[in-house]
Protein backbone atom coordinates (compact mmCIF):
# COMPACT_ATOMS: atom_id res chain seq x y z
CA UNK A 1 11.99 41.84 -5.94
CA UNK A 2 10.61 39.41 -8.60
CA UNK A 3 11.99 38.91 -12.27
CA UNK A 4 9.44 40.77 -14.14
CA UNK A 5 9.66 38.12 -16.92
CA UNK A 6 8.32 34.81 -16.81
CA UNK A 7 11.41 32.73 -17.26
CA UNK A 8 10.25 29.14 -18.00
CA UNK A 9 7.73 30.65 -20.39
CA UNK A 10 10.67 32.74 -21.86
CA UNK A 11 12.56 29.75 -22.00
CA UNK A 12 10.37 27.55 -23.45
CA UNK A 13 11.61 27.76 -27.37
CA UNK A 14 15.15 26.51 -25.83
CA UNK A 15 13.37 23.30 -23.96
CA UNK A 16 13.27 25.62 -20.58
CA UNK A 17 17.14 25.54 -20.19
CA UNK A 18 19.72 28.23 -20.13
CA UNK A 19 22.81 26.39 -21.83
CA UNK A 20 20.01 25.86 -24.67
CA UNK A 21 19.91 29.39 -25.29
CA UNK A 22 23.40 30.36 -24.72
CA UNK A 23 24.61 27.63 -27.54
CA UNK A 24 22.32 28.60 -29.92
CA UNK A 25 23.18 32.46 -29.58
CA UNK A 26 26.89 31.99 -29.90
CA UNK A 27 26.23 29.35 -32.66
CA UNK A 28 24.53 32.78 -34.53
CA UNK A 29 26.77 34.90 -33.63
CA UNK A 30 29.80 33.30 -34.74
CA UNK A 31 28.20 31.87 -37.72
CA UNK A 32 27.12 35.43 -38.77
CA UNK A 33 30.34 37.28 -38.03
CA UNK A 34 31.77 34.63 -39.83
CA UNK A 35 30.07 34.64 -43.04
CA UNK A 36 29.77 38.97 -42.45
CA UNK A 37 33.31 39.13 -43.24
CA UNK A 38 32.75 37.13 -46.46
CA UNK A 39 29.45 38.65 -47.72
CA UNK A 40 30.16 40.69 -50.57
CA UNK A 41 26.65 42.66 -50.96
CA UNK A 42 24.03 44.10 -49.21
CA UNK A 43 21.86 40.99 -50.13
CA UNK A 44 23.98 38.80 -48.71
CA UNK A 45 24.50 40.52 -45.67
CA UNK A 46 20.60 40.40 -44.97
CA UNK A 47 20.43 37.10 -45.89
CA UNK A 48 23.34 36.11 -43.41
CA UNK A 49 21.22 38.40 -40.57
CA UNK A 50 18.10 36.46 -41.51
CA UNK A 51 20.14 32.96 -41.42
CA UNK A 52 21.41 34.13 -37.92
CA UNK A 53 18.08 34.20 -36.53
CA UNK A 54 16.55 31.79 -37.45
CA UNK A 55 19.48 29.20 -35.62
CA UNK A 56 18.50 31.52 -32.75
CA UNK A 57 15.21 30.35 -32.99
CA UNK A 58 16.11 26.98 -34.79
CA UNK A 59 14.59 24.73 -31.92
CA UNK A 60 10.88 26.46 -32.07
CA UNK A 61 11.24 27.10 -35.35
CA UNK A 62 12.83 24.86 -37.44
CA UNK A 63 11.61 25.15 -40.81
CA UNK A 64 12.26 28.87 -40.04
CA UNK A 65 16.08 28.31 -39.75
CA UNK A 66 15.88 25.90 -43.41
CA UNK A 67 15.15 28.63 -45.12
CA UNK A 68 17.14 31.15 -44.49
CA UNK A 69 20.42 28.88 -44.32
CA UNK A 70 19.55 27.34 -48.22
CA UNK A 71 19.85 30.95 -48.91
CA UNK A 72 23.30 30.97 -47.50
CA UNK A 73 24.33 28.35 -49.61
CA UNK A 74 22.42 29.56 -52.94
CA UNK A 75 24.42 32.59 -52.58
CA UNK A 76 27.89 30.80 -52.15
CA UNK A 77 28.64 30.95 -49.01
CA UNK A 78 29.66 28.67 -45.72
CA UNK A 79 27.03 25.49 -45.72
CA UNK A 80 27.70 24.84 -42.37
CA UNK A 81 23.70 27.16 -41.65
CA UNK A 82 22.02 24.75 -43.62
CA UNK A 83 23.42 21.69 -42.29
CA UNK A 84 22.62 23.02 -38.71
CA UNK A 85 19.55 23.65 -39.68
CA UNK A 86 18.98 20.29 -41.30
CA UNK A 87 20.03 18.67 -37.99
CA UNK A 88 17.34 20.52 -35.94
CA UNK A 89 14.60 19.84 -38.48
CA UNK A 90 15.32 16.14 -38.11
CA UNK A 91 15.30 15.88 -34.58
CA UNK A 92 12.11 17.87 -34.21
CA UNK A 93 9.80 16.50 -36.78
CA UNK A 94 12.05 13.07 -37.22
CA UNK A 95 10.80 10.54 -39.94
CA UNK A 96 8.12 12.05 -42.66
CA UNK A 97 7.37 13.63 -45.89
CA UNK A 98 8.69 17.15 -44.76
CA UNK A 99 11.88 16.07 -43.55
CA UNK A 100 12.50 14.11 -46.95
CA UNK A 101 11.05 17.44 -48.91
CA UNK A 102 13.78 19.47 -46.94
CA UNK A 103 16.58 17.22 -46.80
CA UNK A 104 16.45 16.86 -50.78
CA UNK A 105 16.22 20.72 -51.02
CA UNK A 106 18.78 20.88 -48.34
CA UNK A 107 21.37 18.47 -50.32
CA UNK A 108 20.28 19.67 -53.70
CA UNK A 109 21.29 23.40 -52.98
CA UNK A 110 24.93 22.42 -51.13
CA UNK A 111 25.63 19.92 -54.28
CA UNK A 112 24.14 22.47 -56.88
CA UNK A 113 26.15 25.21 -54.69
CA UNK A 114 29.80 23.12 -54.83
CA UNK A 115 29.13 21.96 -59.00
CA UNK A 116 28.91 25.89 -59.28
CA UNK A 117 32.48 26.34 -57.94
CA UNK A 118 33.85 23.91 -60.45
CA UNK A 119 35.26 25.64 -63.30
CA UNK A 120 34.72 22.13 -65.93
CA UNK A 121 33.00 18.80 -66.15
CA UNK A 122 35.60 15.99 -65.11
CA UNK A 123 33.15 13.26 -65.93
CA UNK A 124 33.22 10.23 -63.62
CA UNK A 125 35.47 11.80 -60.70
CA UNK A 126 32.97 14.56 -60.42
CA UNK A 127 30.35 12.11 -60.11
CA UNK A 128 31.62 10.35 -57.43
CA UNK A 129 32.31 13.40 -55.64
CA UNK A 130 29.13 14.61 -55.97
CA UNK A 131 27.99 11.50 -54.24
CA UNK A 132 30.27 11.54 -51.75
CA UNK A 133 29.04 14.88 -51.16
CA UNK A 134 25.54 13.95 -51.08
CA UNK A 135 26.16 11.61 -48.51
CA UNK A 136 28.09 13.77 -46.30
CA UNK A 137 25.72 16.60 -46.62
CA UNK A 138 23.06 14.10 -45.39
CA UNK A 139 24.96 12.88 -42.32
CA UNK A 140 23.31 15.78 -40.22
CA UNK A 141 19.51 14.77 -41.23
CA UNK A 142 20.65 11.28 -39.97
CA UNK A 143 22.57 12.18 -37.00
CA UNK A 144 19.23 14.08 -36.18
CA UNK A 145 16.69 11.31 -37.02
CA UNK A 146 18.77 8.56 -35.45
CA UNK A 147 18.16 11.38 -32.12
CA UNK A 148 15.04 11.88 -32.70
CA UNK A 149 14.51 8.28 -32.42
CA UNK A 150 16.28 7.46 -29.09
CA UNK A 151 14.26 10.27 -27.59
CA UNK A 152 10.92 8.27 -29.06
CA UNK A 153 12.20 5.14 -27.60
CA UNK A 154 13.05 6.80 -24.17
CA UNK A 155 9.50 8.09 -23.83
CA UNK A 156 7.72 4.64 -24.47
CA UNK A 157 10.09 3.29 -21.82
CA UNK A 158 9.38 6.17 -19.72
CA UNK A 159 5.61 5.05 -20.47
CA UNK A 160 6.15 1.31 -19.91
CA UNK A 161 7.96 1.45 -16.53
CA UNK A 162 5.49 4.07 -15.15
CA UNK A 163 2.42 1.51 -16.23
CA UNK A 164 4.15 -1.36 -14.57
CA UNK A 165 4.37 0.56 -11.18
CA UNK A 166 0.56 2.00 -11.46
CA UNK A 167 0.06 -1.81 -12.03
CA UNK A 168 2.35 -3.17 -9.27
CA UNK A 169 0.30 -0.77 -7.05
CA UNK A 170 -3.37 -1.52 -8.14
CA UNK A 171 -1.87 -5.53 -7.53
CA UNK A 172 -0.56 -4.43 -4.00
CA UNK A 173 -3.81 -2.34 -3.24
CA UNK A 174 -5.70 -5.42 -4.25
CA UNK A 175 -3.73 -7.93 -1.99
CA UNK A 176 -4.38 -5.22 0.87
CA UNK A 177 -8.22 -5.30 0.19
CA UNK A 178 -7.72 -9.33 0.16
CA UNK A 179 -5.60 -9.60 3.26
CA UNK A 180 -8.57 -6.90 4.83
CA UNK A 181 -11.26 -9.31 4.03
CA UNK A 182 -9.79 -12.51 5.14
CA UNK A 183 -9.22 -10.91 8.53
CA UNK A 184 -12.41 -10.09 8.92
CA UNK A 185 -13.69 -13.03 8.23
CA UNK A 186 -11.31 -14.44 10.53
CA UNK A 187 -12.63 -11.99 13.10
CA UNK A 188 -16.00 -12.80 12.27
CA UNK A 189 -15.43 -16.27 13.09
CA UNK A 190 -13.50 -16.54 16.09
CA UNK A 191 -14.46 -13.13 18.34
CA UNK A 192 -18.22 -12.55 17.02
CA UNK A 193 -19.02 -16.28 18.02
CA UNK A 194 -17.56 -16.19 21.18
CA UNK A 195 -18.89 -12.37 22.18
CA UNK A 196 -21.85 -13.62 21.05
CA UNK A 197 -21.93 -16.85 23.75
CA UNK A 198 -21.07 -14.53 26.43
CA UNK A 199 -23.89 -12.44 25.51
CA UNK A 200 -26.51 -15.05 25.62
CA UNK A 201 -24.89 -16.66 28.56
CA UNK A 202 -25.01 -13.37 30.55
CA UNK A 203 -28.86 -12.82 29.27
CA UNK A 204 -29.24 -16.33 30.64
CA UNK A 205 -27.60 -15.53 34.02
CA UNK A 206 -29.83 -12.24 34.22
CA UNK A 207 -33.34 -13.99 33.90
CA UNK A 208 -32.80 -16.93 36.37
CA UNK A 209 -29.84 -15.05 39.16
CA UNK A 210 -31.20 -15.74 42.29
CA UNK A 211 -29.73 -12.07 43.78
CA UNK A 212 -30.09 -9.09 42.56
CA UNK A 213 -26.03 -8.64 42.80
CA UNK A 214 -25.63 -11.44 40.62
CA UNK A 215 -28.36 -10.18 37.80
CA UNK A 216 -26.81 -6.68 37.80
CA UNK A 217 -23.23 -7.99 37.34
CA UNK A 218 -24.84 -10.52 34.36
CA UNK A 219 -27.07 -7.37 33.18
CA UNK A 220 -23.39 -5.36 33.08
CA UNK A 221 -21.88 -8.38 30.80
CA UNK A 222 -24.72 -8.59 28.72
CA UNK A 223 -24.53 -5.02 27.60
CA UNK A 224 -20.99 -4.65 27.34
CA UNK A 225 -21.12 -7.55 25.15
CA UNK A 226 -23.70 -6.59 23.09
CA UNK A 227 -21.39 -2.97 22.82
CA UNK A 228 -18.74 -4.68 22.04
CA UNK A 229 -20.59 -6.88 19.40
CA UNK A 230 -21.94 -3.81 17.53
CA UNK A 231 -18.61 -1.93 17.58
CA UNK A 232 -16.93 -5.08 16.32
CA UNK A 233 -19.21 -5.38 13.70
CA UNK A 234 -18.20 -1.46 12.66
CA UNK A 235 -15.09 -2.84 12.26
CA UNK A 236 -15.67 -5.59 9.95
CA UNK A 237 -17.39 -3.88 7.61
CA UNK A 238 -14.35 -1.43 7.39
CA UNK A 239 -11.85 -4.46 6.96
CA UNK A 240 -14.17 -5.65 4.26
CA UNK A 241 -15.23 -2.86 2.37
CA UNK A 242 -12.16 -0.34 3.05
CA UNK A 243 -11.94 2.68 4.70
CA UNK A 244 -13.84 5.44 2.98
CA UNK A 245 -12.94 8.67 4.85
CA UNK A 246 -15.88 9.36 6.59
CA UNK A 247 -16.48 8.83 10.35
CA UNK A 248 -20.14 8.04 9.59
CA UNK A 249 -18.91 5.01 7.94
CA UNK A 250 -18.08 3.31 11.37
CA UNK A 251 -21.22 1.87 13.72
CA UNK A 252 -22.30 4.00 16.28
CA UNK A 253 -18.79 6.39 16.64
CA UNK A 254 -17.60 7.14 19.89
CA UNK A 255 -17.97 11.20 20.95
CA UNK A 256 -16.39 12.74 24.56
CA UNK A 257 -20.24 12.97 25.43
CA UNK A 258 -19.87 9.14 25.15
CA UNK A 259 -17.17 9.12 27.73
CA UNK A 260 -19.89 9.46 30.80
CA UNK A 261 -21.29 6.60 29.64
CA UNK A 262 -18.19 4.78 29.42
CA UNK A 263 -17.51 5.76 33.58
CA UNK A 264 -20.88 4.76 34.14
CA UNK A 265 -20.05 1.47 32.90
CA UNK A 266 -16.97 0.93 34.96
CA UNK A 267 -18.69 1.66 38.30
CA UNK A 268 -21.83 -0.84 37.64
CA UNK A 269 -19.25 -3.45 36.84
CA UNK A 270 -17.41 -2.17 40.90
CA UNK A 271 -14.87 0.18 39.78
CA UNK A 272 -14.45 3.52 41.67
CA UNK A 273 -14.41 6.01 38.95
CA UNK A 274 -14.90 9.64 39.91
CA UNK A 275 -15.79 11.57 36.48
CA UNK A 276 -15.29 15.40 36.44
CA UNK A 277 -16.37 16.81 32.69
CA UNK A 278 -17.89 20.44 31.71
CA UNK A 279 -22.45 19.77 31.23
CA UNK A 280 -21.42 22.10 27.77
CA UNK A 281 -18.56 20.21 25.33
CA UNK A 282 -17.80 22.30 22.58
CA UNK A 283 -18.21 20.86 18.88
CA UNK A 284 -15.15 17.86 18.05
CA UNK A 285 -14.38 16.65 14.75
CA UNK A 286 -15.21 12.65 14.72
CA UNK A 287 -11.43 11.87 14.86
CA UNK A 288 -10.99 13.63 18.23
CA UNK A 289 -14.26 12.36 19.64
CA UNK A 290 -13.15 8.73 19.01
CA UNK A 291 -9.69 9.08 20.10
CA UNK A 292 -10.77 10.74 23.70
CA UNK A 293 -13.15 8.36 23.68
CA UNK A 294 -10.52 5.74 23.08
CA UNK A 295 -8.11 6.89 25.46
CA UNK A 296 -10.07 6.90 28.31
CA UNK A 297 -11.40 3.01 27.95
CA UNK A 298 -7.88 1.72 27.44
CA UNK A 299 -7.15 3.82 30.82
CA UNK A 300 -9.61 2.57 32.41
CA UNK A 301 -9.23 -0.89 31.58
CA UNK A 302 -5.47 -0.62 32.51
CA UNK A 303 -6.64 0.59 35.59
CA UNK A 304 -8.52 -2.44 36.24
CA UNK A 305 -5.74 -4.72 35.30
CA UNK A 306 -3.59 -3.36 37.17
CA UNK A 307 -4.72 -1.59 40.00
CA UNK A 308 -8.27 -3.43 40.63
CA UNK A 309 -8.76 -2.09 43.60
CA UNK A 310 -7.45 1.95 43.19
CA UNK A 311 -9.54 4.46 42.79
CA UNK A 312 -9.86 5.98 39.17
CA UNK A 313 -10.19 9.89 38.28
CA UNK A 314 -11.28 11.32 35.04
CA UNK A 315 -10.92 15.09 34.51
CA UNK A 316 -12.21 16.37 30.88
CA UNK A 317 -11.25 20.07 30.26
CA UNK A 318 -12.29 22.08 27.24
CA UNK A 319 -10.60 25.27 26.35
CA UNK A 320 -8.21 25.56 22.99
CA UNK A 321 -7.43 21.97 23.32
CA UNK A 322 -9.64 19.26 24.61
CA UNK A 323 -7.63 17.93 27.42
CA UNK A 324 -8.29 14.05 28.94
CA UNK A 325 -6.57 13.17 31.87
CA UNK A 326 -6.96 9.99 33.82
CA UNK A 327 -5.00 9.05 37.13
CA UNK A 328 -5.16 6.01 39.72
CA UNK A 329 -4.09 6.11 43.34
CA UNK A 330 -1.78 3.45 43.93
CA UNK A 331 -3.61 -0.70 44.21
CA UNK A 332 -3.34 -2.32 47.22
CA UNK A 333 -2.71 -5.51 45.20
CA UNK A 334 -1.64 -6.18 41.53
CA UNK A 335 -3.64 -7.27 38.95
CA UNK A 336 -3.87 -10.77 38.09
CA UNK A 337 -4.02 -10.17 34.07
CA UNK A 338 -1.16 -9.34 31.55
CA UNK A 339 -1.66 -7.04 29.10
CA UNK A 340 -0.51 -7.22 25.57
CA UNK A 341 2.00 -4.14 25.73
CA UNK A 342 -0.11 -3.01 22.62
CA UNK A 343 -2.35 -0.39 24.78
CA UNK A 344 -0.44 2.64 25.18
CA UNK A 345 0.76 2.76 21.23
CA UNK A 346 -2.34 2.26 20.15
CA UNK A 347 -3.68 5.75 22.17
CA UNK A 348 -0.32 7.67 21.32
CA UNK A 349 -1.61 6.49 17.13
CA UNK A 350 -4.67 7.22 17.70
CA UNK A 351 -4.14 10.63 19.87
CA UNK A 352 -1.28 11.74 16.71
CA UNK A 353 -3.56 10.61 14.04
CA UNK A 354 -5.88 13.49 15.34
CA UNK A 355 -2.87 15.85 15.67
CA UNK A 356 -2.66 15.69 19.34
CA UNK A 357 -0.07 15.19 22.25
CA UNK A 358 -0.47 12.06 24.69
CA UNK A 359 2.22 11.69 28.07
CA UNK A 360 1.53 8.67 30.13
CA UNK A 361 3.86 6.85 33.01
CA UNK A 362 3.74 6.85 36.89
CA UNK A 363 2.44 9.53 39.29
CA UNK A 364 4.21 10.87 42.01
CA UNK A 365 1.92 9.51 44.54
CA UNK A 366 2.51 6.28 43.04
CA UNK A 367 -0.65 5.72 40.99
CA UNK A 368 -0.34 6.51 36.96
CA UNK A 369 -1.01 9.30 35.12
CA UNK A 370 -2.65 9.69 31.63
CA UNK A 371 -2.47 12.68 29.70
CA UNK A 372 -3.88 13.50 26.38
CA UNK A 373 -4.25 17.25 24.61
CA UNK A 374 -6.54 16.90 21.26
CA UNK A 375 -7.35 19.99 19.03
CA UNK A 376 -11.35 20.37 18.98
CA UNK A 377 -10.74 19.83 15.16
CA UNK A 378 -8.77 17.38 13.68
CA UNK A 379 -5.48 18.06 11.69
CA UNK A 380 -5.90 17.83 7.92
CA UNK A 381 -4.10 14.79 6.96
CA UNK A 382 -0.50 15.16 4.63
């Protein structure tokens, strides 16, 4: 069952902590019972009630609790109220008019209070006490200013160290966006120009093949290349301009509809592919799409690497989970080019950046299995 009462708004006049409280009611109590015993009229027993609450209530209120305690002392009792009281106005309000207004008040009643008690004027002595008096009826205002002040000079360092690491970050964020846009460049440069070539060179080989076998396998290049061309240039303008949190921000995003089209590529270039997907796909968010898409081309081009001459199957289920699964028989003979090792962690990122589940390693028949499940919508990210 919940506390009815709202405790950190109940706690708030005691800076939201228990011990707060607890101090400042046994500071009242014992302060009252105290002076109780002493009081020797109604008045002053009202005024000592009234003197008790406000230190209860000395940390909201502390001109509340000044008041009240000067009273104390006016009426000849215990001082101790007022310089309590004192204390907590100082370390609230710290340097200003009203502390120097209250502190002379304050010190002015406890002085005025002890000269009463005197029964004669003993000249210079009682000078010099009254002075000494003075000062160590002010050592509470001080002890509370010279508080107040640490706490002032806490915050700004608070303050300073938490601008340095919003700057340290908007430096590090910049470096990022730097280090983004020199690698595209660098991209730019070296892979454009070269995709480019083999573009034009394929074109070339297309117009002037002197079999059709030949100007097919050019035609294949040609458009791969250009594909490859317009999805690298999606990515350069994400290395350059940052990544904004949209999928519409990338050229031409990859769907599972795009996945036939990715088979059908494979068997023009004389892959044996066999693709078996639902004519209906139900609605993906653009992260799935891309990473089904995704995981089937790096399959496939394992598959080609590695088993050139196996034949290739690609089931695409749709129920509660999109499911991709691509499997090779076993090659005949081993591919002739080494991968970079970087293939299979980039689909298990990509397939648990979309909140999904990928298993990959050799079949029992000796072939290799790849196995991704993908929720139709994407996980909300953190």
């Amino acid at each position: 069952m919940p506390f009815p009462v709202d405790r950190e708004r109940l706690l708030s006049w005691w800076d939201g902590k228990v011990r707060s409280l607890l101090l400042d009611l046994a500071v009242a109590l014992l302060f009252g019972a105290g002076l109780i015993v002493e009081a020797d009229s109604p008045w002053a027993v009202c005024v000592i009630l009234v003197a008790g609450l406000g230190l209860l209530v000395r940390r909201r209120f502390p001109g509340a609790a000044v008041i009240p305690a000067v009273a104390v002392v006016a009426s000849g009792l215990s001082p101790l109220p007022a310089s309590i009281a004192l204390y907590t106005f100082a370390r609230r309000h710290g340097p200003g008019r009203s502390l120097w207004f209250v502190c002379s008040v304050t010190i002015a009643a406890e002085v005025a209070a002890e000269m009463v008690q005197q029964q004669a004027w003993h000249g210079f002595p009682m000078l010099l006490g009254i002075a000494v008096k003075s000062v160590f009826y002010g050592a509470p205002a001080m002890l509370g200013l010279w508080l107040h002040q640490r706490q002032v000079l806490l915050s700004v360092a608070h303050e300073r160290i938490e601008r340095a690491e919003r700057e340290r970050a908007l430096l590090a964020e910049r470096a990022v966006v730097e280090e983004r846009r020199r690698i595209a460049r660098e991209l730019h440069d070296v892979i454009a120009h070269r995709a480019s070539v083999m573009s034009l060179q394929a074109g070339a080989l297309t117009m002037h093949a002197r079999d059709k076998t030949t100007a097919d396998t050019a035609e294949v290049i040609r458009d791969n290349s250009a594909k490859a061309l317009t999805e690298l240039r999606g990515m350069l303008r994400v290395l350059r301009d940052g990544p904004s949190g949209h999928d519409g921000d990338l050229v031409e995003v990859p769907t599972v509809r795009d996945i036939a089209e990715l088979v059908r590529d494979s068997v023009e270039a004389g892959s044996t592919v066999r693709l078996t997907m639902p004519e209906e796909l139900p609605e993906t968010s653009g992260t799935t799409g891309r990473a089904a898409y995704r995981v089937v081309q790096e399959a496939l081009t394992n598959a080609a690497r590695h088993a050139p001459d196996a034949a290739v199957r690609v089931d695409v289920e749709a129920g509660d989970d999109l499911v991709i699964t691509v499997a090779n028989d076993p090659g005949r003979k081993a591919g002739t080019t080494a991968g970079s090792g970087y293939g299979l962690l980039g689909m298990r990122e990509r397939v648990a950046l979309a909140g999904g589940s990928l298993q990959a390693g050799p079949s029992d028949d000796g072939g290799y299995r790849v196995a991704a499940v993908l929720p139709l919508r994407a996980a909300n990210p953190g």
